[in-house]
C-alpha atoms as a PDB file:
ATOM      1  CA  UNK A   1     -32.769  36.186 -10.406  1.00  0.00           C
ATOM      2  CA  UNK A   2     -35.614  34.684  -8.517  1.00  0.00           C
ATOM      3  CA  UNK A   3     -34.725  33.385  -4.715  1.00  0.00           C
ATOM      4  CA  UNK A   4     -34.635  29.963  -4.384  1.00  0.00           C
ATOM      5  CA  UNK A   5     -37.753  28.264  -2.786  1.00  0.00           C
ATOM      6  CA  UNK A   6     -35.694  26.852   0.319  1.00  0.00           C
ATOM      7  CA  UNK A   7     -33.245  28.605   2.668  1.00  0.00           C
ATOM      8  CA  UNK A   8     -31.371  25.193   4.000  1.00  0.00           C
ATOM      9  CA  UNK A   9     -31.270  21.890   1.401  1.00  0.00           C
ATOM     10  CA  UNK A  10     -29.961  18.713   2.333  1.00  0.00           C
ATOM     11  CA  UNK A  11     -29.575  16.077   0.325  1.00  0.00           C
ATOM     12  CA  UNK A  12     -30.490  12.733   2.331  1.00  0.00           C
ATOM     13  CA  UNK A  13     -31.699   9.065   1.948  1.00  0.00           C
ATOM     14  CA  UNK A  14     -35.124   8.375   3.425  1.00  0.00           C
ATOM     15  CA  UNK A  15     -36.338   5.358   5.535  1.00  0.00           C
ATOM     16  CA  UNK A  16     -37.083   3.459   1.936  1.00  0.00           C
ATOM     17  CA  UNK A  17     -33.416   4.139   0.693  1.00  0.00           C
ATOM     18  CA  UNK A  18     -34.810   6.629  -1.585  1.00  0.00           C
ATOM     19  CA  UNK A  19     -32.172   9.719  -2.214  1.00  0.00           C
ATOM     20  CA  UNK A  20     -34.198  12.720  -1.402  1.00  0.00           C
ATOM     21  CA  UNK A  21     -33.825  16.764  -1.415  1.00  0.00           C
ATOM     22  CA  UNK A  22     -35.216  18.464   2.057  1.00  0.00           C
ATOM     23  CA  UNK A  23     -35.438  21.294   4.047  1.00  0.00           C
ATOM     24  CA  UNK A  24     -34.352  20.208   7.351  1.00  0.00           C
ATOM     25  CA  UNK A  25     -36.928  20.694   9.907  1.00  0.00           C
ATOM     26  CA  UNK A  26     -34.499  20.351  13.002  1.00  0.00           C
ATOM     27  CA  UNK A  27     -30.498  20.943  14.047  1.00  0.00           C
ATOM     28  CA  UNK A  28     -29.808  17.538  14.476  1.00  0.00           C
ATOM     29  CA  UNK A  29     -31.315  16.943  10.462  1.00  0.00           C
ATOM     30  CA  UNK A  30     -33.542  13.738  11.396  1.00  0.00           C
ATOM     31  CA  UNK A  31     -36.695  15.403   9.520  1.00  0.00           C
ATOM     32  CA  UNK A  32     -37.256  17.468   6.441  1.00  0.00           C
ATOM     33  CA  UNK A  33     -39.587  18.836   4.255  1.00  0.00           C
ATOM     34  CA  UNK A  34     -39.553  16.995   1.271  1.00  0.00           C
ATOM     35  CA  UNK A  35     -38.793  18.994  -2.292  1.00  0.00           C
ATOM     36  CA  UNK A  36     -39.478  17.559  -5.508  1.00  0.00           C
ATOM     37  CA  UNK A  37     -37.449  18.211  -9.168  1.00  0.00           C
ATOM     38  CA  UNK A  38     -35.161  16.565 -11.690  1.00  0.00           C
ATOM     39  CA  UNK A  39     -32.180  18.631  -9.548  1.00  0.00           C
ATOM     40  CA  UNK A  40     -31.468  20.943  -7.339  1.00  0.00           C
ATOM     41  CA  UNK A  41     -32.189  24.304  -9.901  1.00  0.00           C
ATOM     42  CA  UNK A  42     -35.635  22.929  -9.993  1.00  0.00           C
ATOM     43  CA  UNK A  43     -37.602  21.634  -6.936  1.00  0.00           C
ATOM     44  CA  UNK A  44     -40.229  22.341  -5.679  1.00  0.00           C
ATOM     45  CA  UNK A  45     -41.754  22.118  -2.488  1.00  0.00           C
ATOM     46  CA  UNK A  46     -44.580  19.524  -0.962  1.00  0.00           C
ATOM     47  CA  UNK A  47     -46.501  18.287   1.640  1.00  0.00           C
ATOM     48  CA  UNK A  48     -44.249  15.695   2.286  1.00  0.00           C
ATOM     49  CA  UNK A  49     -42.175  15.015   5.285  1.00  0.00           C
ATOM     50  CA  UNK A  50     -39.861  12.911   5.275  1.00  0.00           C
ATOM     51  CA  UNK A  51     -37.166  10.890   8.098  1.00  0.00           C
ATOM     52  CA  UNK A  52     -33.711  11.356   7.541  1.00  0.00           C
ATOM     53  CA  UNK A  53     -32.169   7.538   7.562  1.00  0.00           C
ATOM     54  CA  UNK A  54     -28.295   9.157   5.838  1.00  0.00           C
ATOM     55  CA  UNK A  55     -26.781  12.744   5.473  1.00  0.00           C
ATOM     56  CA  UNK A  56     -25.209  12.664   2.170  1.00  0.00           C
ATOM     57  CA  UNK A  57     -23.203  15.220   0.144  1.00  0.00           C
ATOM     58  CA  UNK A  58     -25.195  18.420   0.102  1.00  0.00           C
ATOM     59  CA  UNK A  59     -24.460  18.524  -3.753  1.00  0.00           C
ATOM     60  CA  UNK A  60     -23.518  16.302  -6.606  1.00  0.00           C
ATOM     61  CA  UNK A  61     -21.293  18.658  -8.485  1.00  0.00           C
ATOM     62  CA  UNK A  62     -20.392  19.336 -12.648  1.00  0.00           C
ATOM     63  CA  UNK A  63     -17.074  19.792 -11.241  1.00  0.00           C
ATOM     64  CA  UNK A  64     -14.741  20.331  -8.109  1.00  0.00           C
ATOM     65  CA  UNK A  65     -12.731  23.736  -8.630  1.00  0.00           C
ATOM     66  CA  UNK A  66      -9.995  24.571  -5.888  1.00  0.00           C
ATOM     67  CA  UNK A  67      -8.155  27.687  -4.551  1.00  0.00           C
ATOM     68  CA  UNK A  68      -4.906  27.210  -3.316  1.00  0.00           C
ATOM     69  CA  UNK A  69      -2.874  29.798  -0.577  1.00  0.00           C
ATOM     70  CA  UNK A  70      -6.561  32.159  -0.387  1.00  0.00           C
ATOM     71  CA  UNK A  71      -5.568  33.302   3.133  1.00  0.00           C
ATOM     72  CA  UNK A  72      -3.179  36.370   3.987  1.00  0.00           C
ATOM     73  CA  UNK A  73      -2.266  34.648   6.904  1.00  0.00           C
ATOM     74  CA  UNK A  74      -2.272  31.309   5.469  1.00  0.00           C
ATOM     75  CA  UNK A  75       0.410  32.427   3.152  1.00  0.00           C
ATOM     76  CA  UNK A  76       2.292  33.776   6.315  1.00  0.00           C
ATOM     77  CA  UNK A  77       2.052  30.602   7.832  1.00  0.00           C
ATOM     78  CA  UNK A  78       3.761  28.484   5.021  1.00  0.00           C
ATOM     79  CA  UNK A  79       6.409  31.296   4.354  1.00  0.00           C
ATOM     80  CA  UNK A  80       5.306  31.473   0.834  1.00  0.00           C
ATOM     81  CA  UNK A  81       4.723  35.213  -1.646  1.00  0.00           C
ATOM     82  CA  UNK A  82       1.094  36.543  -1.514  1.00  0.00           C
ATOM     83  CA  UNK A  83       0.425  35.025  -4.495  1.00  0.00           C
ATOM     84  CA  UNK A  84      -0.155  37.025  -7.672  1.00  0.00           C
ATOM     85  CA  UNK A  85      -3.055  35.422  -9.110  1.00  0.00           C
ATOM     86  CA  UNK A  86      -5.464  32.605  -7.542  1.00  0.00           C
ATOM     87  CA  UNK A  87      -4.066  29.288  -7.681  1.00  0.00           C
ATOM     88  CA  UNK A  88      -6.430  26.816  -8.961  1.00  0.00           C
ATOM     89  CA  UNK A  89      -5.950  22.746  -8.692  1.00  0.00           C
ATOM     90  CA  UNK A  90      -9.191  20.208  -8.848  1.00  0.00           C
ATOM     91  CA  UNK A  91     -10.576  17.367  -6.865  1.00  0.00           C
ATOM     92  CA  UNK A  92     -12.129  14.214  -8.780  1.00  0.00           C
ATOM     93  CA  UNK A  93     -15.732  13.099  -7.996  1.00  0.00           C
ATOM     94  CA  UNK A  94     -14.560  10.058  -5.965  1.00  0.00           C
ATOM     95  CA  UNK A  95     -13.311  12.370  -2.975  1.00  0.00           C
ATOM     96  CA  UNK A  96     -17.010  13.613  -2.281  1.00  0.00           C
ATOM     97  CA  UNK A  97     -18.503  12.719   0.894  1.00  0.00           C
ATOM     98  CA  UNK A  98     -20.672  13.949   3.527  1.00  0.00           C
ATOM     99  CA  UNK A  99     -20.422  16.406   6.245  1.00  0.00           C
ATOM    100  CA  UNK A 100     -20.613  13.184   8.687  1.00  0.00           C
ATOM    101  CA  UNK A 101     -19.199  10.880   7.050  1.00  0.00           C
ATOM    102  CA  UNK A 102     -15.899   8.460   8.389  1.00  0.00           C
ATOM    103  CA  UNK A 103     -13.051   8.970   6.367  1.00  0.00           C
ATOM    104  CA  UNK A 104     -10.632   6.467   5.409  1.00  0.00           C
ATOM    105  CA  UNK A 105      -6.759   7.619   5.555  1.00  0.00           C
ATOM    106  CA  UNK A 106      -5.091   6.040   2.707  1.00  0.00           C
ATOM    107  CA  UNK A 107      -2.234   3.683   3.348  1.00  0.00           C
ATOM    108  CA  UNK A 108      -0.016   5.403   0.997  1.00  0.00           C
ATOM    109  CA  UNK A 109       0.513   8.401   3.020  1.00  0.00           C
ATOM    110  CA  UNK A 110       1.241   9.212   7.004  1.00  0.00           C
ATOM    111  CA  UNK A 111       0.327  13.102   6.265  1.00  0.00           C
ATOM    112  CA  UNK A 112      -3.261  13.732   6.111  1.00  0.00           C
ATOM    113  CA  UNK A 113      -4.200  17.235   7.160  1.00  0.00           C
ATOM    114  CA  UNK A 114      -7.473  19.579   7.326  1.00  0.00           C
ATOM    115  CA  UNK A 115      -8.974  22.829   5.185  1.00  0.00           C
ATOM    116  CA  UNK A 116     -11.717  24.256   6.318  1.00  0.00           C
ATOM    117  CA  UNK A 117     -12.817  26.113   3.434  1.00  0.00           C
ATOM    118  CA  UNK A 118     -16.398  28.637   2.695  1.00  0.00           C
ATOM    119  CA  UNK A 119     -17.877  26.550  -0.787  1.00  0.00           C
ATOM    120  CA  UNK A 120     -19.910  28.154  -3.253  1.00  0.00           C
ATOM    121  CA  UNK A 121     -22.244  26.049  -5.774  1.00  0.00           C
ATOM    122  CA  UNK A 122     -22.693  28.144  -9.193  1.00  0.00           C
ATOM    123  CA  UNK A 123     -26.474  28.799 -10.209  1.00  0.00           C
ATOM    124  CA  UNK A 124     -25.777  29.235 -13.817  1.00  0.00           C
ATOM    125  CA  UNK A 125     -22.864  28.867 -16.404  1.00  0.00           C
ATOM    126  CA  UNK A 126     -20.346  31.409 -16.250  1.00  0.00           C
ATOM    127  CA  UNK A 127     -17.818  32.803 -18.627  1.00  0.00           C
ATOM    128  CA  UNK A 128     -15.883  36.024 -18.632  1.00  0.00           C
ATOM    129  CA  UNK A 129     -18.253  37.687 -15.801  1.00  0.00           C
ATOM    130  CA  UNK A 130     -17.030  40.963 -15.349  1.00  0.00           C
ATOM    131  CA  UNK A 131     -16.375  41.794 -11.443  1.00  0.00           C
ATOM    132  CA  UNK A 132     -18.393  44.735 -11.361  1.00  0.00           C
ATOM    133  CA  UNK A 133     -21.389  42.703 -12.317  1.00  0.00           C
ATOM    134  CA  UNK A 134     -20.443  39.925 -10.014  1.00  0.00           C
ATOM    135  CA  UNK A 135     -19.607  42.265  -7.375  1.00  0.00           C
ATOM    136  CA  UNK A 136     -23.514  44.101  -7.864  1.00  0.00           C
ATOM    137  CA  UNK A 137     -25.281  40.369  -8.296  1.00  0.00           C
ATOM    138  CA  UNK A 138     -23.339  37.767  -7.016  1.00  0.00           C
ATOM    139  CA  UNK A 139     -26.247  35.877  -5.784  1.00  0.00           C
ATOM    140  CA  UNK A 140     -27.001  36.255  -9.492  1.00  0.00           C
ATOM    141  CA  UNK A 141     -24.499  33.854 -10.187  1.00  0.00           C
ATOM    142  CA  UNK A 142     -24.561  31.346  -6.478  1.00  0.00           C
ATOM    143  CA  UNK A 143     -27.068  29.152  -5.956  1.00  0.00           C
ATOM    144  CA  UNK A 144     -25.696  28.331  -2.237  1.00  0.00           C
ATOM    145  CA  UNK A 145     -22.591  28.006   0.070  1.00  0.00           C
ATOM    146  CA  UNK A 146     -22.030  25.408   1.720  1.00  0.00           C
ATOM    147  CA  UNK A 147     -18.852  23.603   4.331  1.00  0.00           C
ATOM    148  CA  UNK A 148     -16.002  21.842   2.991  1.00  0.00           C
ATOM    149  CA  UNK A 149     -13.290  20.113   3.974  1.00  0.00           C
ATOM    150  CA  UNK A 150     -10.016  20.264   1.208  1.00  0.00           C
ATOM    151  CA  UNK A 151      -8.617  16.747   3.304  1.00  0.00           C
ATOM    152  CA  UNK A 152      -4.916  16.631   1.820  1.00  0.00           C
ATOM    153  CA  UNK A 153      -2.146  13.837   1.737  1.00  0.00           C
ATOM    154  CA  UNK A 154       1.089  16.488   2.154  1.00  0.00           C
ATOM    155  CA  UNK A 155       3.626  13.783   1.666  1.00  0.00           C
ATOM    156  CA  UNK A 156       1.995  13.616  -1.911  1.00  0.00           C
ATOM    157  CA  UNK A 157       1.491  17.381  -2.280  1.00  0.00           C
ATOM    158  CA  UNK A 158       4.865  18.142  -1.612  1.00  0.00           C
ATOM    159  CA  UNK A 159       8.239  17.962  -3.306  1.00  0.00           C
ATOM    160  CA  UNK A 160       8.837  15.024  -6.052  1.00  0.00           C
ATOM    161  CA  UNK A 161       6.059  12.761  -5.471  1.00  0.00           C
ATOM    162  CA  UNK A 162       3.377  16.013  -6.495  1.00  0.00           C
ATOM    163  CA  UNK A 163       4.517  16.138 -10.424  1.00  0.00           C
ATOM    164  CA  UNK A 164       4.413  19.901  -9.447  1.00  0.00           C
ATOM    165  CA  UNK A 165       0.136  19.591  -8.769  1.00  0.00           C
ATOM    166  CA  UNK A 166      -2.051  19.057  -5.877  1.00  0.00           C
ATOM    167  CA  UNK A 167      -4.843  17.059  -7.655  1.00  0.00           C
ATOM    168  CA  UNK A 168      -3.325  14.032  -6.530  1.00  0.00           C
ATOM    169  CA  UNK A 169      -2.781  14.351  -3.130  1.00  0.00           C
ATOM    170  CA  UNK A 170      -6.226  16.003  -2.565  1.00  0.00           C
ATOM    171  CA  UNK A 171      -8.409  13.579  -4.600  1.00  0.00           C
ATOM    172  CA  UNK A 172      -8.243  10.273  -2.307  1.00  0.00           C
ATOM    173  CA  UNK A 173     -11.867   8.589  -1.111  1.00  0.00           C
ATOM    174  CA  UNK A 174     -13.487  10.934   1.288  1.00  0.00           C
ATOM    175  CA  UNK A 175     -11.072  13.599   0.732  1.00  0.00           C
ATOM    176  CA  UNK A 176     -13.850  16.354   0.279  1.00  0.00           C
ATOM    177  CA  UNK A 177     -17.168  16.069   2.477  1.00  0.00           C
ATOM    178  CA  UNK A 178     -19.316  18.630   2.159  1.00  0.00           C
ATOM    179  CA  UNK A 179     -22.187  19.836   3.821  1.00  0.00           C
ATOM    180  CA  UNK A 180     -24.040  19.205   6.203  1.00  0.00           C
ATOM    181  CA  UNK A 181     -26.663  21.615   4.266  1.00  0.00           C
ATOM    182  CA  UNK A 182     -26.834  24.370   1.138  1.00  0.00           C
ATOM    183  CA  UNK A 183     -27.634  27.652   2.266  1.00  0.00           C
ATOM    184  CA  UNK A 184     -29.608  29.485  -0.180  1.00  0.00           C
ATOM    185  CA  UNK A 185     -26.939  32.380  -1.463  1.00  0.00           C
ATOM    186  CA  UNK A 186     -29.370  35.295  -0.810  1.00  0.00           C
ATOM    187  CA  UNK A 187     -29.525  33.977   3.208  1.00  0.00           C
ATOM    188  CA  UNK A 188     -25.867  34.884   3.614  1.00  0.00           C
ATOM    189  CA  UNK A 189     -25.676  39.101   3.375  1.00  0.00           C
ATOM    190  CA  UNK A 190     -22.146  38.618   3.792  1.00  0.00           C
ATOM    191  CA  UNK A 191     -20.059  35.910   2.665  1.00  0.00           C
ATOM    192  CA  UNK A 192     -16.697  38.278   3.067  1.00  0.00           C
ATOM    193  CA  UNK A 193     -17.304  38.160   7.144  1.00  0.00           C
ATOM    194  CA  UNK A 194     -18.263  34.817   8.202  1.00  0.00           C
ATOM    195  CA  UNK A 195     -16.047  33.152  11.345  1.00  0.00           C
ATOM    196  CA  UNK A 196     -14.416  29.764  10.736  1.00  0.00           C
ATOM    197  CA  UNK A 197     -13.458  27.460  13.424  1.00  0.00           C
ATOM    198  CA  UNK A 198     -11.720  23.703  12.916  1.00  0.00           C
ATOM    199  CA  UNK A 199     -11.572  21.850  15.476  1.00  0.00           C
ATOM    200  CA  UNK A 200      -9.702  18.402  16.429  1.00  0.00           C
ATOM    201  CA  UNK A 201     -11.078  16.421  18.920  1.00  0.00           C
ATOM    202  CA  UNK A 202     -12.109  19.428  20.283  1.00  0.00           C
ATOM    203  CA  UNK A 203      -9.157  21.170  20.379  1.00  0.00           C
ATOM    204  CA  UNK A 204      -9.426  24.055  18.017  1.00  0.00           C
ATOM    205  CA  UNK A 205      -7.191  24.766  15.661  1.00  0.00           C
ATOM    206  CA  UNK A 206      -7.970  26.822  12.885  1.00  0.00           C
ATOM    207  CA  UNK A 207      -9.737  29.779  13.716  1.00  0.00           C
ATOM    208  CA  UNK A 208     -10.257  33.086  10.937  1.00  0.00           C
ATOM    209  CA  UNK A 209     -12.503  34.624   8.728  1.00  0.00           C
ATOM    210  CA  UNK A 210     -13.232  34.319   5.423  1.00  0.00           C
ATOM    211  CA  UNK A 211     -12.199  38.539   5.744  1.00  0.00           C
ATOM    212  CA  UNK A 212      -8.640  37.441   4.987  1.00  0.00           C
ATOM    213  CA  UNK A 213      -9.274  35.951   1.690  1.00  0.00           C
ATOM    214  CA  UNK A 214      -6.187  37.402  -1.180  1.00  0.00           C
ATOM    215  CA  UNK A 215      -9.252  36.936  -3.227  1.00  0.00           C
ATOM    216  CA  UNK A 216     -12.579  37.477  -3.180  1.00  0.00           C
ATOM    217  CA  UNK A 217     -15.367  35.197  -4.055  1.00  0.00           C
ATOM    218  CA  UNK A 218     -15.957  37.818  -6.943  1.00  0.00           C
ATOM    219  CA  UNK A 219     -12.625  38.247  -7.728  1.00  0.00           C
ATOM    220  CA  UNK A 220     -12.241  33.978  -7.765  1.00  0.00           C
ATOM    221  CA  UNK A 221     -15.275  34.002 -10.372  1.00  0.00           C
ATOM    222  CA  UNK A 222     -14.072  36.474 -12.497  1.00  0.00           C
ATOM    223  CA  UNK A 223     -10.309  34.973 -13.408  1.00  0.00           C
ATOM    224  CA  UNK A 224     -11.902  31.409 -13.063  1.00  0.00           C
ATOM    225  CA  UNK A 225     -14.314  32.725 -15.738  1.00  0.00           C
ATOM    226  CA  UNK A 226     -11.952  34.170 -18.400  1.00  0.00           C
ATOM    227  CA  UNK A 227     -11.999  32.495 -21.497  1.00  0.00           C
ATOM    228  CA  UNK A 228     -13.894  29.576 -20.278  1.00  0.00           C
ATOM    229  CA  UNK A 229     -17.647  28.453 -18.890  1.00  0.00           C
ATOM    230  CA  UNK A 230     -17.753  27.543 -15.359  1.00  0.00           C
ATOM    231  CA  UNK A 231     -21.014  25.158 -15.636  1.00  0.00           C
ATOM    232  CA  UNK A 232     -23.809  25.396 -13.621  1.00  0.00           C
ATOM    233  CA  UNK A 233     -23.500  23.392 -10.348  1.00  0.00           C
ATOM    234  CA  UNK A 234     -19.906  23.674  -9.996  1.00  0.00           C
ATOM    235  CA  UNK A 235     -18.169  24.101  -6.468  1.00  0.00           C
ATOM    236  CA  UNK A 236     -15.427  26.151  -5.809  1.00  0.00           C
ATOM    237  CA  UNK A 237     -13.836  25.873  -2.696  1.00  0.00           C
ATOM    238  CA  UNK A 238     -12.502  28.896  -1.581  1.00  0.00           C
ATOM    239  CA  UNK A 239      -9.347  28.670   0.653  1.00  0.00           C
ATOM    240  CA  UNK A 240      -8.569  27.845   3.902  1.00  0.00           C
ATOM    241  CA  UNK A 241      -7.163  30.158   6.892  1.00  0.00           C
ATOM    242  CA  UNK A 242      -3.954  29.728   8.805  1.00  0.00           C
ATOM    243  CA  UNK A 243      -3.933  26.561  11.215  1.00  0.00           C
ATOM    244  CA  UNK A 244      -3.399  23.481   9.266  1.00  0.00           C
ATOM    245  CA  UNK A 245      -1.852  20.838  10.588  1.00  0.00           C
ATOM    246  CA  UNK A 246       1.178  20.540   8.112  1.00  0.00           C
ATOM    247  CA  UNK A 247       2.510  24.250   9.445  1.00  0.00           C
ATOM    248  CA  UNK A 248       1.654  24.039  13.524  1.00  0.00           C
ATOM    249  CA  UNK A 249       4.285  26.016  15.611  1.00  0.00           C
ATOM    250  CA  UNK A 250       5.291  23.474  17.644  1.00  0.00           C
ATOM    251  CA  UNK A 251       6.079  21.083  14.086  1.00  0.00           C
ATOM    252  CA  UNK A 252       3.808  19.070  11.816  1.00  0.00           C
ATOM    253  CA  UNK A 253       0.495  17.784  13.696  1.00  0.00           C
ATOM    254  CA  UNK A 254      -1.010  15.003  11.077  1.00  0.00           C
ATOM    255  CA  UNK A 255      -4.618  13.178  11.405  1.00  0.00           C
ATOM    256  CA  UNK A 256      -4.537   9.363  12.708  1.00  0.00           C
ATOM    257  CA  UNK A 257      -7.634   6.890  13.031  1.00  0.00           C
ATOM    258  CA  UNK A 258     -10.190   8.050  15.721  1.00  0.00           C
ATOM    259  CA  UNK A 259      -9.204  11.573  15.242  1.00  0.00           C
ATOM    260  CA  UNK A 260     -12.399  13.882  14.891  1.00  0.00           C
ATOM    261  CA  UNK A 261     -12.594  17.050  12.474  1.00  0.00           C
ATOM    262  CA  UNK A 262     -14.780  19.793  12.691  1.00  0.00           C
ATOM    263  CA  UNK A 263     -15.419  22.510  10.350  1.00  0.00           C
ATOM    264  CA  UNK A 264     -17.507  24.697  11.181  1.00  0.00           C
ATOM    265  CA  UNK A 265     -18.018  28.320   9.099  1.00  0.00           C
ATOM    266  CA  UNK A 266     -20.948  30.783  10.701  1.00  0.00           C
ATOM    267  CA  UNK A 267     -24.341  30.964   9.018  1.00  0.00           C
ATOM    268  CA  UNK A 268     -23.527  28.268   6.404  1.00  0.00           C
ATOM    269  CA  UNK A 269     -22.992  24.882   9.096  1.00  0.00           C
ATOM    270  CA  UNK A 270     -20.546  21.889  10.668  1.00  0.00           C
ATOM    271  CA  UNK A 271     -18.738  19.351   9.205  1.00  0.00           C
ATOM    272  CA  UNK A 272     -17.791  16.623  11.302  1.00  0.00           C
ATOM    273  CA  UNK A 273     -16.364  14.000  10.029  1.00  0.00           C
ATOM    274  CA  UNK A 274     -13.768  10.561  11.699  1.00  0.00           C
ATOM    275  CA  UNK A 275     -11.014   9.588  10.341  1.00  0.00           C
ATOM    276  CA  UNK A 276     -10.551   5.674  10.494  1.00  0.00           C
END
């Protein structure tokens, strides 16, 4: 599989309002080099350079696949079973936002909590992939990784009010930013070692490796795969490490307005995003 022409993509409006693709040209993504194409699988690069008016989503996604309890100590954490087989829930396409985006917390709930989880973007469809192969060529089958944040509402995750899914209680406005960039799949030797720090209002509170997934991102892609076609351009988000709010030693620590999260994962980018 050819590499892809870029090794960092946002996606961004320009100083004319115009949604653009770019290779950012600085860490602060105020500049980029300006790629052309119908979508992200097929851009190419010009001349162009362009200002960076608004960081948006670093993907618009077929579809929002999530893994639920990915993290050994995660699991620990929550007293639940390592669980047998990855558990898989979605988010809806209203919940995307960017990595700095403001976030609204919904009036319906008083527990909003933080995931930072490693995010892969498929490169092509995918249906019963054998691990071996994906294991030998997984940048074969990734485009990119990129940050996200699986935002969740626990008093609607939880007990009764759930209907026994997550879906619900994941899916509110804002409840996924993603970002800030894509980093080409064949920049990141190894996704299976990558540090991952969340911090809140600078505090940090989450801090792991994607080392302690139950699953691999192989291993996620093959049993997400069986039976079905993972289209190209869908994100999986992976898992998230022990740390989250809803399970803090000291009892439940839950996001209010002016709080500040930020994900950050090694090699792939930050997230930070206010809550209001």
């Amino acid at each position: 599989m050819a590499a892809s022409p870029w090794k960092s993509l946002i996606r961004f409006k320009d100083a004319q309002g115009k949604i653009q693709y770019g290779e950012p040209l600085d860490s602060e993504f105020s500049r980029a080099t300006v790629f052309s194409g119908p979508d992200v699988f097929s851009l190419n690069k010009t001349s162009d350079i362009a200002d960076v008016k608004e960081l948006l989503a670093s993907c618009e996604p077929s579809a929002i696949l999530c893994i639920g309890l990915n993290y050994r100590d995660h699991a620990i954490e929550c007293n639940f079973p390592i669980p047998e087989y990855p558990i898989l829930f979605l988010k809806t396409p209203n919940s995307l936002t960017s990595a700095h985006a403001r976030i609204p917390i919904p009036p319906q709930s008083s527990q909003v909590d933080y995931e930072n989880e490693l995010c892969i973007l498929t490169r092509r469809p995918i249906k019963d992939a054998t691990l071996s192969s994906l294991q030998s060529n997984l940048s074969d089958y990734i485009l990119a990784y990129t940050v996200g944040n699986d935002v969740s509402a626990r008093d609607w995750q939880m007990g009764a009010r759930s209907g026994g899914q997550f879906s619900y209680a994941k899916s509110y406005d804002g409840f996924c930013p993603v970002g800030p960039a894509l980093v080409a799949a064949e920049q990141i030797r190894e996704p299976q070692q990558l540090k991952m720090r969340t911090r809140v209002n600078g505090s940090t509170v989450q801090d792991g490796t994607t080392g302690d997934m139950i699953f691999g991102i192989a291993e996620l892609l093959e049993f997400l795969s069986r039976g079905r076609t993972i289209e190209r351009g869908t994100l999986v988000m992976t898992g998230t490490p022990n740390g989250v709010g809803m399970f803090r030693k000291r009892g439940p620590v839950w996001l209010g307005k002016g709080d500040v999260v930020e994900c950050e994962i090694e090699q792939v980018g930050t997230l930070r995003n206010e809550f209001f």
